[in-house]
Protein backbone atom coordinates (compact mmCIF):
# COMPACT_ATOMS: atom_id res chain seq x y z
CA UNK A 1 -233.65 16.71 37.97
CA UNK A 2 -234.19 18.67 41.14
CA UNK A 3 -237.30 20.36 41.85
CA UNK A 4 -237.17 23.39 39.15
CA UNK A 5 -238.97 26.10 42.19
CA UNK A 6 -235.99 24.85 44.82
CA UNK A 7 -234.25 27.78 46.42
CA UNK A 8 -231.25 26.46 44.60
CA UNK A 9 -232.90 25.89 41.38
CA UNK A 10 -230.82 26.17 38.65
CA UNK A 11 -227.48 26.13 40.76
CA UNK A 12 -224.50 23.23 39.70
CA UNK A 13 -222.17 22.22 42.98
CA UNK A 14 -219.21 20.50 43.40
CA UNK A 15 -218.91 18.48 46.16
CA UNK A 16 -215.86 16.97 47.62
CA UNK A 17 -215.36 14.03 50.59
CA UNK A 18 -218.69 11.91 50.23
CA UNK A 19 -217.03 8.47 51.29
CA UNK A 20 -220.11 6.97 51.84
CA UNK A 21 -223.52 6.57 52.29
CA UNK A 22 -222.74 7.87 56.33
CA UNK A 23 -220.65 10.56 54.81
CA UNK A 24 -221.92 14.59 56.08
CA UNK A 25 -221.12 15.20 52.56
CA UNK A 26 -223.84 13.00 51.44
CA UNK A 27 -226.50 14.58 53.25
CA UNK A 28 -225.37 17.77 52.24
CA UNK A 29 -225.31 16.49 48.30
CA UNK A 30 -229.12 15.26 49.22
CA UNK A 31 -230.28 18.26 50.69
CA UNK A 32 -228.47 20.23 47.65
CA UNK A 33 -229.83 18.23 45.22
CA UNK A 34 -233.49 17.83 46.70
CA UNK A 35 -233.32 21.81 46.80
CA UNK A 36 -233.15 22.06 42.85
CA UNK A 37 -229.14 21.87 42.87
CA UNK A 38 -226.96 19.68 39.42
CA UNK A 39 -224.14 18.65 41.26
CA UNK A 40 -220.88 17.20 40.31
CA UNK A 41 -218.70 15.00 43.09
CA UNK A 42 -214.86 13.85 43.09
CA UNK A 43 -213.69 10.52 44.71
CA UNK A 44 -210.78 9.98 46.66
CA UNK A 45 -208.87 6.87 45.19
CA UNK A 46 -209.90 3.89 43.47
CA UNK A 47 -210.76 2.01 47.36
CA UNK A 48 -213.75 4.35 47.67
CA UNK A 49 -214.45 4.54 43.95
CA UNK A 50 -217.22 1.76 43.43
CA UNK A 51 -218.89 3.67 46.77
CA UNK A 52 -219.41 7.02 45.82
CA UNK A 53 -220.23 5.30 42.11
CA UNK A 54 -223.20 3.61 43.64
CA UNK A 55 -224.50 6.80 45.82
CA UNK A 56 -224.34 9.39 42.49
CA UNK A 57 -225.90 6.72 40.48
CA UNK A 58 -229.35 7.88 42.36
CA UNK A 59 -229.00 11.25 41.09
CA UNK A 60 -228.75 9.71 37.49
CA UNK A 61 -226.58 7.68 35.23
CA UNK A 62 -224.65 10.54 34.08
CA UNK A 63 -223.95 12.05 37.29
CA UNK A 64 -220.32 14.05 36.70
CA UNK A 65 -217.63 11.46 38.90
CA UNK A 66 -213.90 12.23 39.28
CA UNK A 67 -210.93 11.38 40.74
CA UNK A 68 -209.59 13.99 42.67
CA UNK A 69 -206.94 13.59 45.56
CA UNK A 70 -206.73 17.03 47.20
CA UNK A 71 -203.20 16.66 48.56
CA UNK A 72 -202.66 16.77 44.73
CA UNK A 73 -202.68 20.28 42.47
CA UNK A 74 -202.05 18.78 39.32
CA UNK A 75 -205.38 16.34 40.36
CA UNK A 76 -207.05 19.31 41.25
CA UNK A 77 -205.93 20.71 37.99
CA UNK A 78 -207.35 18.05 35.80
CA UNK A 79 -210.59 17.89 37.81
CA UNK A 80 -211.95 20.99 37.34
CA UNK A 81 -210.44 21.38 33.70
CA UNK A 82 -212.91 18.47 33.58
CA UNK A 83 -215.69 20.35 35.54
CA UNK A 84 -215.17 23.04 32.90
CA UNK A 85 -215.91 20.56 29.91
CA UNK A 86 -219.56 19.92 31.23
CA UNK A 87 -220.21 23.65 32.81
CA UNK A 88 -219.28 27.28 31.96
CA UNK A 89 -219.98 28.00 35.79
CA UNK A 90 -220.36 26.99 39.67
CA UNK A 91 -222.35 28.52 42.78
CA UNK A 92 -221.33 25.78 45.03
CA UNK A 93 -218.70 24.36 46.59
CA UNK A 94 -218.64 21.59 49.60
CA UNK A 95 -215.88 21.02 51.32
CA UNK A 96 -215.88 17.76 53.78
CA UNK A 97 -212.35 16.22 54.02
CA UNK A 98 -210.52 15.57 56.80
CA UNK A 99 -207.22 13.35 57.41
CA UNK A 100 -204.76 12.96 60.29
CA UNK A 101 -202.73 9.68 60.13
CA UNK A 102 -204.12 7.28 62.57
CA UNK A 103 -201.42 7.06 65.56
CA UNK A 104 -202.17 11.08 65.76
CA UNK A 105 -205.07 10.71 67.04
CA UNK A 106 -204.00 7.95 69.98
CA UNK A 107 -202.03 9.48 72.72
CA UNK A 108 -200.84 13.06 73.25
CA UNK A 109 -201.03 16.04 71.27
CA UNK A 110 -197.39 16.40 72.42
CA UNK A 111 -196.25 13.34 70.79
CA UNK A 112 -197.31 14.05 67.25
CA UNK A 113 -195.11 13.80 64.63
CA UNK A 114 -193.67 16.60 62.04
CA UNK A 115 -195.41 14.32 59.41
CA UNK A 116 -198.64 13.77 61.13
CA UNK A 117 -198.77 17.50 61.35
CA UNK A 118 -197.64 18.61 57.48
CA UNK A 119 -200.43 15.98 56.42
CA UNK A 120 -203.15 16.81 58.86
CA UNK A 121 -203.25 20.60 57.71
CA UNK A 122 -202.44 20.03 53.95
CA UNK A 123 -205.25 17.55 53.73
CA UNK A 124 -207.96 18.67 56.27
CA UNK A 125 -207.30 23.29 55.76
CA UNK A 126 -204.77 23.41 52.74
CA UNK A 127 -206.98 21.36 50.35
CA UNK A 128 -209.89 24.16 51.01
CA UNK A 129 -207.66 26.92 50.01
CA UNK A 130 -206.30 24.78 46.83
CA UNK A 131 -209.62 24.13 45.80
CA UNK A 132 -211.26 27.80 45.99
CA UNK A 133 -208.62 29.31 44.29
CA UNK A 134 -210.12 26.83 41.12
CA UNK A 135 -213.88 27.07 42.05
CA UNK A 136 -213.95 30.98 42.32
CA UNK A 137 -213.30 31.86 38.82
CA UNK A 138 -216.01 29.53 37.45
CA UNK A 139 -218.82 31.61 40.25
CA UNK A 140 -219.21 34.24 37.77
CA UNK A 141 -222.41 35.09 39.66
CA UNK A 142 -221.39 34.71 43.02
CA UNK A 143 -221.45 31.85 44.83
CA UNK A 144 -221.19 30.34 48.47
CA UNK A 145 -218.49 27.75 49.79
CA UNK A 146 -219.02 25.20 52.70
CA UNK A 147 -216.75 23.55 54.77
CA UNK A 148 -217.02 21.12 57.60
CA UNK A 149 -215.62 21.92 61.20
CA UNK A 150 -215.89 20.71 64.59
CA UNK A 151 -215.74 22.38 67.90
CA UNK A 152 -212.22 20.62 68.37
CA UNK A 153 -211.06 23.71 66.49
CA UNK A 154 -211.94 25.63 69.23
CA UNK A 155 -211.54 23.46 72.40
CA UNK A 156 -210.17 20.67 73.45
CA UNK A 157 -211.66 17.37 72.98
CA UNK A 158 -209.20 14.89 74.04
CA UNK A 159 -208.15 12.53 71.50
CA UNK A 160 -208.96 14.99 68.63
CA UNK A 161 -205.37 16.10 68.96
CA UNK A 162 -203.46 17.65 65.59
CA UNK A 163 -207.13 17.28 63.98
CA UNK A 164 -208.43 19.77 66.02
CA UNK A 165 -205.57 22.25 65.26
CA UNK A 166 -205.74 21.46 61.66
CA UNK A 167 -209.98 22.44 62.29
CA UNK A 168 -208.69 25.54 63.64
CA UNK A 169 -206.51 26.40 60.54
CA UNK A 170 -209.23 25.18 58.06
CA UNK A 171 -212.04 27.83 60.47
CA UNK A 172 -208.92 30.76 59.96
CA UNK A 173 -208.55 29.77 56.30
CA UNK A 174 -212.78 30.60 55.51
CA UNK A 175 -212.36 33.83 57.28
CA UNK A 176 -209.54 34.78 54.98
CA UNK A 177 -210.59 33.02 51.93
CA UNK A 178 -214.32 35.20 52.52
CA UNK A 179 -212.43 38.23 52.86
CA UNK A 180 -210.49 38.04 49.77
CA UNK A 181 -213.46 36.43 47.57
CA UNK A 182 -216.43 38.57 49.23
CA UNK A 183 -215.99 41.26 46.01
CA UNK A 184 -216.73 38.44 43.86
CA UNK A 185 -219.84 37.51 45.82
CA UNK A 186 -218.61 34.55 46.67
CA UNK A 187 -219.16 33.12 50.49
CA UNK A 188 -216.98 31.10 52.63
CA UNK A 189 -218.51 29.76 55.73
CA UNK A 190 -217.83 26.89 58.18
CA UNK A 191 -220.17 24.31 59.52
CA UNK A 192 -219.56 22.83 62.67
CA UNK A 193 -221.21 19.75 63.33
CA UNK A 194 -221.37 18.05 66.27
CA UNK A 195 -220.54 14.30 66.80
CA UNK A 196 -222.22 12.02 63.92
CA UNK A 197 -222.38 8.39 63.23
CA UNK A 198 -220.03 8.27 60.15
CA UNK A 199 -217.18 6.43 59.49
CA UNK A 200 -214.62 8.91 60.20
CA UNK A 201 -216.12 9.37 64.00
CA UNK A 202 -215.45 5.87 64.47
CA UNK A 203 -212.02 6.15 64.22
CA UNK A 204 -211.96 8.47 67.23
CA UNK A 205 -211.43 6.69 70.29
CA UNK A 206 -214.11 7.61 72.84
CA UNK A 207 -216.56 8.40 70.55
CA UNK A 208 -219.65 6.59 71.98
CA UNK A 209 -219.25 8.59 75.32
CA UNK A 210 -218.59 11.88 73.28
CA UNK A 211 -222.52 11.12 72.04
CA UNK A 212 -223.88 10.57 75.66
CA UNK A 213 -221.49 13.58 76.90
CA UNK A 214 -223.44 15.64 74.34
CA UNK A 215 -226.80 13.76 75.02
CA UNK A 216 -226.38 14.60 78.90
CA UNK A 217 -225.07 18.31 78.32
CA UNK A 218 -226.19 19.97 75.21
CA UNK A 219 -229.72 22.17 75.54
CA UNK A 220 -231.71 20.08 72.98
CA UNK A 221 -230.24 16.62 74.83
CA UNK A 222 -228.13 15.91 71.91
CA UNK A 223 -225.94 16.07 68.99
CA UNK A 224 -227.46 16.59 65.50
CA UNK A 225 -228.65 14.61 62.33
CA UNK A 226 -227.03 14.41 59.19
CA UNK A 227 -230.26 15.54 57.92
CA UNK A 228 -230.12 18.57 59.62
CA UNK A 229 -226.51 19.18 58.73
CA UNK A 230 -227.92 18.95 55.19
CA UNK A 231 -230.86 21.73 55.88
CA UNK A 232 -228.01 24.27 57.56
CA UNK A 233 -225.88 23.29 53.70
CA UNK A 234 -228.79 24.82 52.25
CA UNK A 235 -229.36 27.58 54.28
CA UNK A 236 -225.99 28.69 53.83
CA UNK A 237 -226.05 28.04 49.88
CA UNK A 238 -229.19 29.96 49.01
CA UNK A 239 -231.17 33.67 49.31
CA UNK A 240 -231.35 32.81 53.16
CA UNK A 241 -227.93 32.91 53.65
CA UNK A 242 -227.34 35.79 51.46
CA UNK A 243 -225.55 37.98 53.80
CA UNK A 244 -223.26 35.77 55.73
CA UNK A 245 -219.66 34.94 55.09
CA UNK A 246 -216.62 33.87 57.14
CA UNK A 247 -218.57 32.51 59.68
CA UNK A 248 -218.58 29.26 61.77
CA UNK A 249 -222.15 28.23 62.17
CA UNK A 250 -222.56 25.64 65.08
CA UNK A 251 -225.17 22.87 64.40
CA UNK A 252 -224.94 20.63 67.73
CA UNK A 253 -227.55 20.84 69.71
CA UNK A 254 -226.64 24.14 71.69
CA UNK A 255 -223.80 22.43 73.07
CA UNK A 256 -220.99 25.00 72.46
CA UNK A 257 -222.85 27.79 74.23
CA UNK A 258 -222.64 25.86 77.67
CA UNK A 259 -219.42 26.10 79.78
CA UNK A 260 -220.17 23.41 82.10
């Protein structure tokens, strides 16, 4: 068990998108769970299965593990009919998944496909929609919902392409998604990280000079941790974030604040 005193004592999570032990939606989990959180994780296909099996194991044997492929409703249907089996409620819901097929994010923005752009936005901001229209009527008491962004959403980082306008669409989707669940105490907010070591940075091209770009121009001479990326999930999921919804909270060093 967590610690019982945590400031999210008492509190049961569902997170979705830990891939591995890299993953931001690992740290997140840790952070959740080390703050007094019971949490309750999907996998994404059998490939990653044995993975994310060996990472909940630490939190105990009988860690809740699904399948759940967000592109998916009658998956999503199943998995929290499932969630509903071992609890009559949530307060937390992580959100950390991301696709764009791969040849979408070489070349132009220009250049990408009707495809590439139907599955970047129905994975990476659809799936957040799809999946808080389940969560919300289990957070009887309120609860708060986090996704992952990245400043691509905003700017442009070249490469990022149809990801970053997917970002974009996931950041709009929170704002709306906190308006229509803020009655119900329930609040949507956006994390955006900067650049990480995990698996899914390495499949952007460039990435080791996006780190020194970062190092060289952000105000604290760098990116951030996953660690800290973990102590901003819990901020936003307890007391301390209480009053904040629909928001994009930047964790990266200071480096969106600087224009050149």
């Amino acid at each position: 068990m967590g610690m019982s005193n945590g400031p999210l004592a008492g509190k049961v999570g569902v997170v979705f998108g830990v891939a591995n032990k890299r993953s931001i939606a690992w740290a997140i989990a840790k952070a959740w769970k080390q703050a007094g959180a019971t949490l309750l994780f999907n996998y994404q296909g059998e490939r990653l299965k044995e993975n994310v099996e060996e990472l909940v194991a630490e939190f105990g044997a009988d860690t809740f593990l699904q399948p759940c492929d967000v592109a998916n409703d009658a998956d999503i249907a199943t998995f929290f009919g499932k969630v509903r089996e071992v609890t009559p409620k949530l307060d937390l819901m992580l959100h950390s998944v991301a696709f764009a097929p791969k040849d979408a994010l070489e070349g132009d923005f220009v250049s990408t496909s009707r495809e590439a752009f139907r599955v970047a936005h129905d994975i990476s901001a659809y799936s957040l929609v799809a999946l808080s229209r389940e969560a919300a009527p289990l957070m009887t008491d309120g609860g708060s919902i986090v996704a992952m962004s990245y400043y691509g959403a905003a700017k442009v980082v070249p490469h990022y392409n149809v990801m970053g306008v997917a970002k974009a669409s996931l950041e709009a989707s929170t704002r709306y998604l906190a308006y229509d669940l803020g009655a119900k105490k329930i609040r949507v907010n956006c994390i955006s990280a900067g650049p990480v070591q995990t698996l899914a940075a390495r499949g952007i091209s460039g990435f080791g000079s996006m780190i020194k770009h970062y190092e060289e121009h952000a105000p604290l001479k760098r990116s951030c941790t996953t660690e800290e990326l973990g102590h901003t999930g819990v901020f936003l999921a307890s007391d301390g974030g209480s009053g904040i919804t629909g928001q994009v909270i930047y964790v990266d060093g200071g480096y969106e604040i600087m224009g050149m």
